[in-house]
Protein backbone atom coordinates (compact mmCIF):
# COMPACT_ATOMS: atom_id res chain seq x y z
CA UNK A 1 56.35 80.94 102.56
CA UNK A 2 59.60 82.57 102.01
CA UNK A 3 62.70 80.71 101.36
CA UNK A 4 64.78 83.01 103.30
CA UNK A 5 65.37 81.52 106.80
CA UNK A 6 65.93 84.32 108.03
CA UNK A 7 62.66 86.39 106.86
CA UNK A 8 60.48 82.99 107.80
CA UNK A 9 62.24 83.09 111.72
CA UNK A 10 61.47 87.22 111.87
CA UNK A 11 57.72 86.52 110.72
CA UNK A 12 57.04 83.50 112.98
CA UNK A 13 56.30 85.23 116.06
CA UNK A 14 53.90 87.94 114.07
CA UNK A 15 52.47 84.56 112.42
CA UNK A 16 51.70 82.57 115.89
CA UNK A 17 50.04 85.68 117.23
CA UNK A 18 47.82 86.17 114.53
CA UNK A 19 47.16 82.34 114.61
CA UNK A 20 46.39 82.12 118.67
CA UNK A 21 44.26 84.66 118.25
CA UNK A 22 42.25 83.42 114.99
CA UNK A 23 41.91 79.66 115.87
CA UNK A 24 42.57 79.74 119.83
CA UNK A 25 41.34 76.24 120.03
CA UNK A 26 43.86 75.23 117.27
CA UNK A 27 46.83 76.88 119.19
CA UNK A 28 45.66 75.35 122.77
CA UNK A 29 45.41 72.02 121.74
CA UNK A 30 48.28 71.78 119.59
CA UNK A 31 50.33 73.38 122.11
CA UNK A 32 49.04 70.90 124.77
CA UNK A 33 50.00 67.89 122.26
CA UNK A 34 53.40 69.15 121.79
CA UNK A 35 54.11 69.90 125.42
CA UNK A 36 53.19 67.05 126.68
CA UNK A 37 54.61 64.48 124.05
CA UNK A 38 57.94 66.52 123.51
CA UNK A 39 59.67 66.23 126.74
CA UNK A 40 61.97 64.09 128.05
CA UNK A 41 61.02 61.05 128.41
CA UNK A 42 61.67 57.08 126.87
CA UNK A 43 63.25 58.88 123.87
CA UNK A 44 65.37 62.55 124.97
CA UNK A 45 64.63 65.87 123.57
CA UNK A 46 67.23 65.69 121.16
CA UNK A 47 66.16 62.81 119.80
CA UNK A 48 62.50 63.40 119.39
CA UNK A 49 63.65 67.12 117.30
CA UNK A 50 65.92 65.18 115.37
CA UNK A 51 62.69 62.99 114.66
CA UNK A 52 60.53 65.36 114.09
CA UNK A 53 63.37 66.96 111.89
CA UNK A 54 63.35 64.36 109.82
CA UNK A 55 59.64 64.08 109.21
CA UNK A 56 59.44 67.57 108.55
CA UNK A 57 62.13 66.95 105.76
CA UNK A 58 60.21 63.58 104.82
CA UNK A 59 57.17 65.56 103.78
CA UNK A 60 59.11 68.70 102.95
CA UNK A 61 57.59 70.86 104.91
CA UNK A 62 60.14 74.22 105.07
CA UNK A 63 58.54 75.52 108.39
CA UNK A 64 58.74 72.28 109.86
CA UNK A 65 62.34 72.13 109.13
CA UNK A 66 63.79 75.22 110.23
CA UNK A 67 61.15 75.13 113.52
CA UNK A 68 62.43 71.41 114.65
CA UNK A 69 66.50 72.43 112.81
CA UNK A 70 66.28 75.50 115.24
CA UNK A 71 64.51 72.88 117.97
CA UNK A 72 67.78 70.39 117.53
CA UNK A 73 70.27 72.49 118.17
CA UNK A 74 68.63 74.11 120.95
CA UNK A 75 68.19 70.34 122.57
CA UNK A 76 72.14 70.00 121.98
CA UNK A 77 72.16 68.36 118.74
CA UNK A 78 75.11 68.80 116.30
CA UNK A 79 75.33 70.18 112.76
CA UNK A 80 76.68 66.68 112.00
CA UNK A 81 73.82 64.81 113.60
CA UNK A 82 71.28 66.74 111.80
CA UNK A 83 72.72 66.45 108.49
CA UNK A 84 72.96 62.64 109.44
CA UNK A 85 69.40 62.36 110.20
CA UNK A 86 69.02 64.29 106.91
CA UNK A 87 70.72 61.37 105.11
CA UNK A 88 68.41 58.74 106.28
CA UNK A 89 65.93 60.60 104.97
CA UNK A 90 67.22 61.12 101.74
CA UNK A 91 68.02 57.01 101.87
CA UNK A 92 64.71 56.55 102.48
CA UNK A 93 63.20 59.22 99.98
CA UNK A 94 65.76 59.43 97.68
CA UNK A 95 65.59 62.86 95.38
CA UNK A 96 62.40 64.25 96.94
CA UNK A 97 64.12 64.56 100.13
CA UNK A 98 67.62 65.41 98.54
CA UNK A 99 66.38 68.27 96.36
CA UNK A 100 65.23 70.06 100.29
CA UNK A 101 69.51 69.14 101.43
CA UNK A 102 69.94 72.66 100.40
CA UNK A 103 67.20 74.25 102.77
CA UNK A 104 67.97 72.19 105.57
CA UNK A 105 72.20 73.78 105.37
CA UNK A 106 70.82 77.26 104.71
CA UNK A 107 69.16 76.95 108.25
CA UNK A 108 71.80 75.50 109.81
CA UNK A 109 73.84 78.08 108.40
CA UNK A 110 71.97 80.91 109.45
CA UNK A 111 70.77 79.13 113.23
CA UNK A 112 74.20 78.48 113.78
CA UNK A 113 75.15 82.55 113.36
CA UNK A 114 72.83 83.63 115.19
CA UNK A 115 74.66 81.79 118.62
């Protein structure tokens, strides 16, 4: 995986392709998970990216950051708020999670210039 945000974001739709059409069970019943659990509902939109954010950044999972970072915004959720849910993580996970701070403002950075 490429730590350019931008390069990772240009590849992802090549990558999903190649993926739905390698392990079509995989893709259908993820995709039917996500759908159906990431909609509004008890918790909003924007809350369960800036959740799933957050776990993504937990684990340290790059794709999963810039996927639910890109996911936030897109559900209306501010720079600030995502760099606050950042810093529960990093409360919570101390310098595993604050050695990925860097990663998670380069796709801000770079999601937030391509408005």
């Amino acid at each position: 995986m490429s730590r350019d945000v931008a390069t990772f974001f240009e590849q992802w739709e090549t990558n999903q392709r190649e993926m739905k059409e390698s392990t079509p069970d995989v893709m259908r019943g993820f995709g039917g998970m996500f759908q159906a659990l990431m909609k509004e509902g008890a918790l909003s939109v924007r809350e369960k990216e800036l959740i799933a954010f957050s776990i993504g950044l937990a684990v340290r999972c790059e794709q999963c950051m810039n996927l639910h970072i890109d996911k936030c915004l897109k559900a209306g959720a501010t720079r600030e708020q995502i760099i606050e849910a950042a810093g529960v993580v990093v409360v919570m996970q101390g310098g595993p999670a604050y050695t990925h701070m860097p990663e998670v403002i380069h796709a801000l950075d770079y999601l937030e210039s391509k408005k």
